[in-house]
Protein backbone atom coordinates (compact mmCIF):
# COMPACT_ATOMS: atom_id res chain seq x y z
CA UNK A 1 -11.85 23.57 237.15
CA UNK A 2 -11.00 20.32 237.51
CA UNK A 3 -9.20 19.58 241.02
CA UNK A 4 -6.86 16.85 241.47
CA UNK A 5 -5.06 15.78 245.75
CA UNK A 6 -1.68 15.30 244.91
CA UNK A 7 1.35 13.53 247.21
CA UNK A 8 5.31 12.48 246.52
CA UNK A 9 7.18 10.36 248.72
CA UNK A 10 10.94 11.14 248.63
CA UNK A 11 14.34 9.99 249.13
CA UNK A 12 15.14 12.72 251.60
CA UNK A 13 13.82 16.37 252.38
CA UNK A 14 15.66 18.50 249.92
CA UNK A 15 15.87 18.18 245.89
CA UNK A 16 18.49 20.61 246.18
CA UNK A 17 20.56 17.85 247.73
CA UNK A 18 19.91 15.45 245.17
CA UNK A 19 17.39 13.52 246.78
CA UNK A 20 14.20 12.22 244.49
CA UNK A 21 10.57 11.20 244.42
CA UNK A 22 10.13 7.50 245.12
CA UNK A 23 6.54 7.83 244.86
CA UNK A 24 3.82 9.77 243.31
CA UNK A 25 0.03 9.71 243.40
CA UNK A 26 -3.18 11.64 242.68
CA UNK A 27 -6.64 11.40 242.78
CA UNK A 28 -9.05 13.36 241.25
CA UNK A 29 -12.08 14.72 242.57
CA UNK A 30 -15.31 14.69 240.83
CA UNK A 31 -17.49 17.81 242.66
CA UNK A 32 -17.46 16.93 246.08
CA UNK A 33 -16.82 13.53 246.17
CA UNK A 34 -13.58 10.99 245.39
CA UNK A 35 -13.38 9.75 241.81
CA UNK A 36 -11.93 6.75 240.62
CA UNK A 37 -9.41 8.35 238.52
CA UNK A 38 -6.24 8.00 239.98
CA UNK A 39 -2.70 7.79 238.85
CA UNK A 40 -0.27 6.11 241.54
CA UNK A 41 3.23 5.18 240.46
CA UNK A 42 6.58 3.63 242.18
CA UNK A 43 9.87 5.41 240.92
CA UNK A 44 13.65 4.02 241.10
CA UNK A 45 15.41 7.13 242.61
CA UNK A 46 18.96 5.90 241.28
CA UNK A 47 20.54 7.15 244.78
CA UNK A 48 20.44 6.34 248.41
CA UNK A 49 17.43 6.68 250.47
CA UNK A 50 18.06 8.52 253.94
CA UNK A 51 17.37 6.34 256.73
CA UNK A 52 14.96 8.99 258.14
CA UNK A 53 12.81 8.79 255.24
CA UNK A 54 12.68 5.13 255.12
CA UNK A 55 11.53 5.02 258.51
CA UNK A 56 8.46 7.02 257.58
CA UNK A 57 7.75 5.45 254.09
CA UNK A 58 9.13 2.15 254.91
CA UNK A 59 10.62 2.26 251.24
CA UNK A 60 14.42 0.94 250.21
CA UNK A 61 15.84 1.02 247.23
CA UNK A 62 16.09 -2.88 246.86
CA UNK A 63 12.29 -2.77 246.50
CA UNK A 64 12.54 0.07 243.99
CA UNK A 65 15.46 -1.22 241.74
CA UNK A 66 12.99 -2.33 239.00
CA UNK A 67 10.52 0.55 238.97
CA UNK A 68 10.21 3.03 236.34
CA UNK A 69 12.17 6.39 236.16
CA UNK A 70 10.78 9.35 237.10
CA UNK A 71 11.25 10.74 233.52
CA UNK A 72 9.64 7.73 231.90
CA UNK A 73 6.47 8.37 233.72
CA UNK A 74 6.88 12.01 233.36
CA UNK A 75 4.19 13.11 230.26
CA UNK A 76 1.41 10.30 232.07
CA UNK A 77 1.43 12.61 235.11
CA UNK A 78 1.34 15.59 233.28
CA UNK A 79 -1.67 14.46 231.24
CA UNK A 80 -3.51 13.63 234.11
CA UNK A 81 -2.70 17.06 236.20
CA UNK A 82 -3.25 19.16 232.97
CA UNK A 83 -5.22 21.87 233.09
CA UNK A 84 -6.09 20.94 237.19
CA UNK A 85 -6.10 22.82 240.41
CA UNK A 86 -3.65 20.71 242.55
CA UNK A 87 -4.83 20.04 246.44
CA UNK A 88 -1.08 19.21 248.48
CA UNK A 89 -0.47 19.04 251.96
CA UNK A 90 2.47 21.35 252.46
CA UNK A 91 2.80 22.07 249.00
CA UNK A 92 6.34 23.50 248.37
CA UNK A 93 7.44 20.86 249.51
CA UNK A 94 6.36 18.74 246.75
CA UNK A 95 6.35 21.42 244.34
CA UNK A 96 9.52 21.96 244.66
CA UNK A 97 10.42 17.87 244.14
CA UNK A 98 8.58 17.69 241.61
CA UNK A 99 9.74 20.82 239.59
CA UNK A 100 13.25 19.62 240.70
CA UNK A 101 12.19 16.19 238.53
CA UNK A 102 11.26 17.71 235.71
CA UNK A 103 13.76 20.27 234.91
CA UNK A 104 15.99 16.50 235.41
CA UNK A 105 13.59 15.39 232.67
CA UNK A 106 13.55 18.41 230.27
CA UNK A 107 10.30 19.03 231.10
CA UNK A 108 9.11 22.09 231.74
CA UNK A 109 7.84 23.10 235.41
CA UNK A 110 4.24 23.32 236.60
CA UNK A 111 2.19 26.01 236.13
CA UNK A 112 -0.88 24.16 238.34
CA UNK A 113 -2.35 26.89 240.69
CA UNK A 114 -2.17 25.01 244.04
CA UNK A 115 -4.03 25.00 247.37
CA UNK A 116 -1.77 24.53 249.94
CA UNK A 117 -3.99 22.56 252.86
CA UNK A 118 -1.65 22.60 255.66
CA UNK A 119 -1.75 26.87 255.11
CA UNK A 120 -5.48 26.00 254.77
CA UNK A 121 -5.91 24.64 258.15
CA UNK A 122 -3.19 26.61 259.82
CA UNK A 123 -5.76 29.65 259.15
CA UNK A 124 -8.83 27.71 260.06
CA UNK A 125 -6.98 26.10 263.33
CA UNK A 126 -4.31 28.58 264.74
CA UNK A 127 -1.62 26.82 267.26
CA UNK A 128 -3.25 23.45 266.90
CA UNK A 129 -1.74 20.79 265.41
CA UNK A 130 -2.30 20.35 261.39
CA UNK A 131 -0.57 17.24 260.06
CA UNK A 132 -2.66 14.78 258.23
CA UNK A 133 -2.83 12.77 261.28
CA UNK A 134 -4.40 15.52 263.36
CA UNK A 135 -7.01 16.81 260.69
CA UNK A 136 -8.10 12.97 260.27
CA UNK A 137 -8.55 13.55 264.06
CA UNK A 138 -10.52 16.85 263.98
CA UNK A 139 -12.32 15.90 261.29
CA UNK A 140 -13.16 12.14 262.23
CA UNK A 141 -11.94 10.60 259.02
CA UNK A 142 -10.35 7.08 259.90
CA UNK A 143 -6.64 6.69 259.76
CA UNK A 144 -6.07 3.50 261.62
CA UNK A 145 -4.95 1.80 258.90
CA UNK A 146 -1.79 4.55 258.04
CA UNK A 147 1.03 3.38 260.28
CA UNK A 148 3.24 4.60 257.42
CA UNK A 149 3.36 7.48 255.41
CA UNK A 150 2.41 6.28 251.35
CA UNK A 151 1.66 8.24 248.83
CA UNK A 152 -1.75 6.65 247.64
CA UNK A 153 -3.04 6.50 251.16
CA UNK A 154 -2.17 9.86 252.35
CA UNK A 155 -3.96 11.59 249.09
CA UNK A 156 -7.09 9.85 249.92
CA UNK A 157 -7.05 10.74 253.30
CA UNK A 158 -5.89 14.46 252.38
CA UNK A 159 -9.19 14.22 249.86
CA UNK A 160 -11.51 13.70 252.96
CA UNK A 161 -9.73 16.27 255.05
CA UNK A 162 -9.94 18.88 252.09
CA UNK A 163 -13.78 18.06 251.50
CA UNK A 164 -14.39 18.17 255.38
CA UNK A 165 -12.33 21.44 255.83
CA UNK A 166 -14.47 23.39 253.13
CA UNK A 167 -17.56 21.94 253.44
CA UNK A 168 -20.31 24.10 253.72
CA UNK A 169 -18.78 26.59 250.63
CA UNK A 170 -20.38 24.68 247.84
CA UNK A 171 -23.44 26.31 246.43
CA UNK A 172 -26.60 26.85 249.42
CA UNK A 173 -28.96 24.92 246.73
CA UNK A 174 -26.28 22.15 246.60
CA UNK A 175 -23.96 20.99 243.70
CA UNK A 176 -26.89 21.20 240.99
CA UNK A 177 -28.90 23.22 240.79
CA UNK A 178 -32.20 22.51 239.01
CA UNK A 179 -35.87 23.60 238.43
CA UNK A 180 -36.59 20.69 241.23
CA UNK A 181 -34.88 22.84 243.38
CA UNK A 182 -37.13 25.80 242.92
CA UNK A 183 -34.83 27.47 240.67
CA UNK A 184 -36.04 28.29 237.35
CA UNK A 185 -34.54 30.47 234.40
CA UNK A 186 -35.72 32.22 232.04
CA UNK A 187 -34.09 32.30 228.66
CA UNK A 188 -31.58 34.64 229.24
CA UNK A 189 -30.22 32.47 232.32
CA UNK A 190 -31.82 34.78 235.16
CA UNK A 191 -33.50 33.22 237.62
CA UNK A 192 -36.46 33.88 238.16
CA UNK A 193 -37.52 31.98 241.30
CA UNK A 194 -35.78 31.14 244.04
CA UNK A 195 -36.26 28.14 246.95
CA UNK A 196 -33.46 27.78 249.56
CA UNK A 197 -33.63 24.29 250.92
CA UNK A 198 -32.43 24.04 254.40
CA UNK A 199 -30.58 21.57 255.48
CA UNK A 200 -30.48 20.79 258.69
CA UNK A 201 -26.86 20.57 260.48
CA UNK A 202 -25.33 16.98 261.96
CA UNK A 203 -24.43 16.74 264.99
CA UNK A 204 -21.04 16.20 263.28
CA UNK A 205 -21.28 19.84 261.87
CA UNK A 206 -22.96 21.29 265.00
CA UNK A 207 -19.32 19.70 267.28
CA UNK A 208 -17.21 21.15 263.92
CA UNK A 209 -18.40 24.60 264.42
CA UNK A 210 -18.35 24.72 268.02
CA UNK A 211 -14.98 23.96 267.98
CA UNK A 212 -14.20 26.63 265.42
CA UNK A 213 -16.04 28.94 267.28
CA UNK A 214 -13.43 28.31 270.21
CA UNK A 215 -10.70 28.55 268.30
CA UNK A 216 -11.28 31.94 266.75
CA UNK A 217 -12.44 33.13 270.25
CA UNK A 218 -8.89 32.15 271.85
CA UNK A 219 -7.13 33.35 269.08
CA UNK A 220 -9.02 36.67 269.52
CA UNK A 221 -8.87 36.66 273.31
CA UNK A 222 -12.60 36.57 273.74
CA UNK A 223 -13.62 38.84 271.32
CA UNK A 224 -15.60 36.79 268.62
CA UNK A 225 -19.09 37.90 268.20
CA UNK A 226 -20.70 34.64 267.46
CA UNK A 227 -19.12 33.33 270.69
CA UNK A 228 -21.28 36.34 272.39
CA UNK A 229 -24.51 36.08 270.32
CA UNK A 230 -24.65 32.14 271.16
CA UNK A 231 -24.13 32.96 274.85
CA UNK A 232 -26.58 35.63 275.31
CA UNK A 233 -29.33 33.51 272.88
CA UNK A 234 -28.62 30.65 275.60
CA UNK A 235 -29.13 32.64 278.44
């Protein structure tokens, strides 16, 4: 399934208010890596935008006045989501804008199954801190260059955290397979012979797991086994 990082910038926090999307943009990724493919638009809200949220966008409404309307640019997003697994940092949050949009539109609502990362790395980091800015942190992914919130920006960055907080579940013979690999099939698609290749951890990965390994730990108040088994094997 196709996946595609997803982020809205808003007039406010809640569409029930009548506040609207200012901005919108996605990327899509191609396996485990960033495509090109993106779709990144500016939108003319038609209202106010709440000082609040201007101070983290850095967006008015004098900039937006000649942007397009969220309805006009309505069926090019929904072409390029279609059919996609959507990857958004505290997703109901922009679900719900841009649901709110669309019903505004006549559209109908999205249907996208969604991974939520911020629920993501709430399970993987209990009590920590799990904003974008933090997880760029953790996971050493450079943010200097975000003293504002944008939409464009913050998807990229969320597509580095994402790969970084699941790496290690793609396939243990990497992304494709191949008889190169020492995996070969026989013609009904069995394989018939088998080569792991190990790869050998970073020291990147090695300070990653460590650090997940106390975290679990605390949150189990010195119970995790791994801790254990790596203490006694360094004994």
């Amino acid at each position: 399934m196709r996946q595609i990082v997803l982020d809205t910038e808003t007039t406010g926090l809640d569409p029930k208010q009548g506040h609207r999307i200012i901005e919108v943009a996605a990327i899509e990724l191609d396996g485990r890596k960033v495509s090109d493919r993106t779709f990144h638009r500016y939108l003319n809200p038609e209202r106010e935008i709440d000082e609040g949220a201007a101070a983290v966008h850095g967006l008015t409404l004098e900039r937006l006045q000649n942007e397009a309307k969220f309805a006009e640019i309505a069926p090019a997003l929904l072409e390029f989501i279609a059919g996609a697994q959507l990857i958004i940092h505290n997703a109901p949050f922009d679900i719900g804008f841009l649901n709110a949009e669309l019903t505004l539109a006549g559209l109908p609502t999205l249907s996208n199954p969604v991974i939520d990362t911020l629920k993501v790395a709430k399970e993987l980091h209990p009590g920590k801190k799990n904003n974008l800015n933090a997880l760029c942190d953790r996971y050493f992914i450079d943010n200097s260059h975000r003293t504002l919130h944008g939409a464009l920006l913050d998807t990229e960055l969320l597509a580095e955290v994402y790969l970084g907080m699941t790496r290690g579940q793609e396939s243990l013979l990497g992304e494709e397979s191949s008889a190169e690999d020492g995996v070969q099939f026989n013609e009904a698609g069995e394989a018939i012979h088998l080569s792991v290749r190990v790869l050998a951890a970073s020291e990147e990965e090695l300070a990653l797991h460590e650090a997940q390994m106390n975290d679990i730990d605390k949150a189990s108040k010195g119970t995790c086994m791994w801790k254990r088994l790596a203490s006694a094997e360094a004994q």
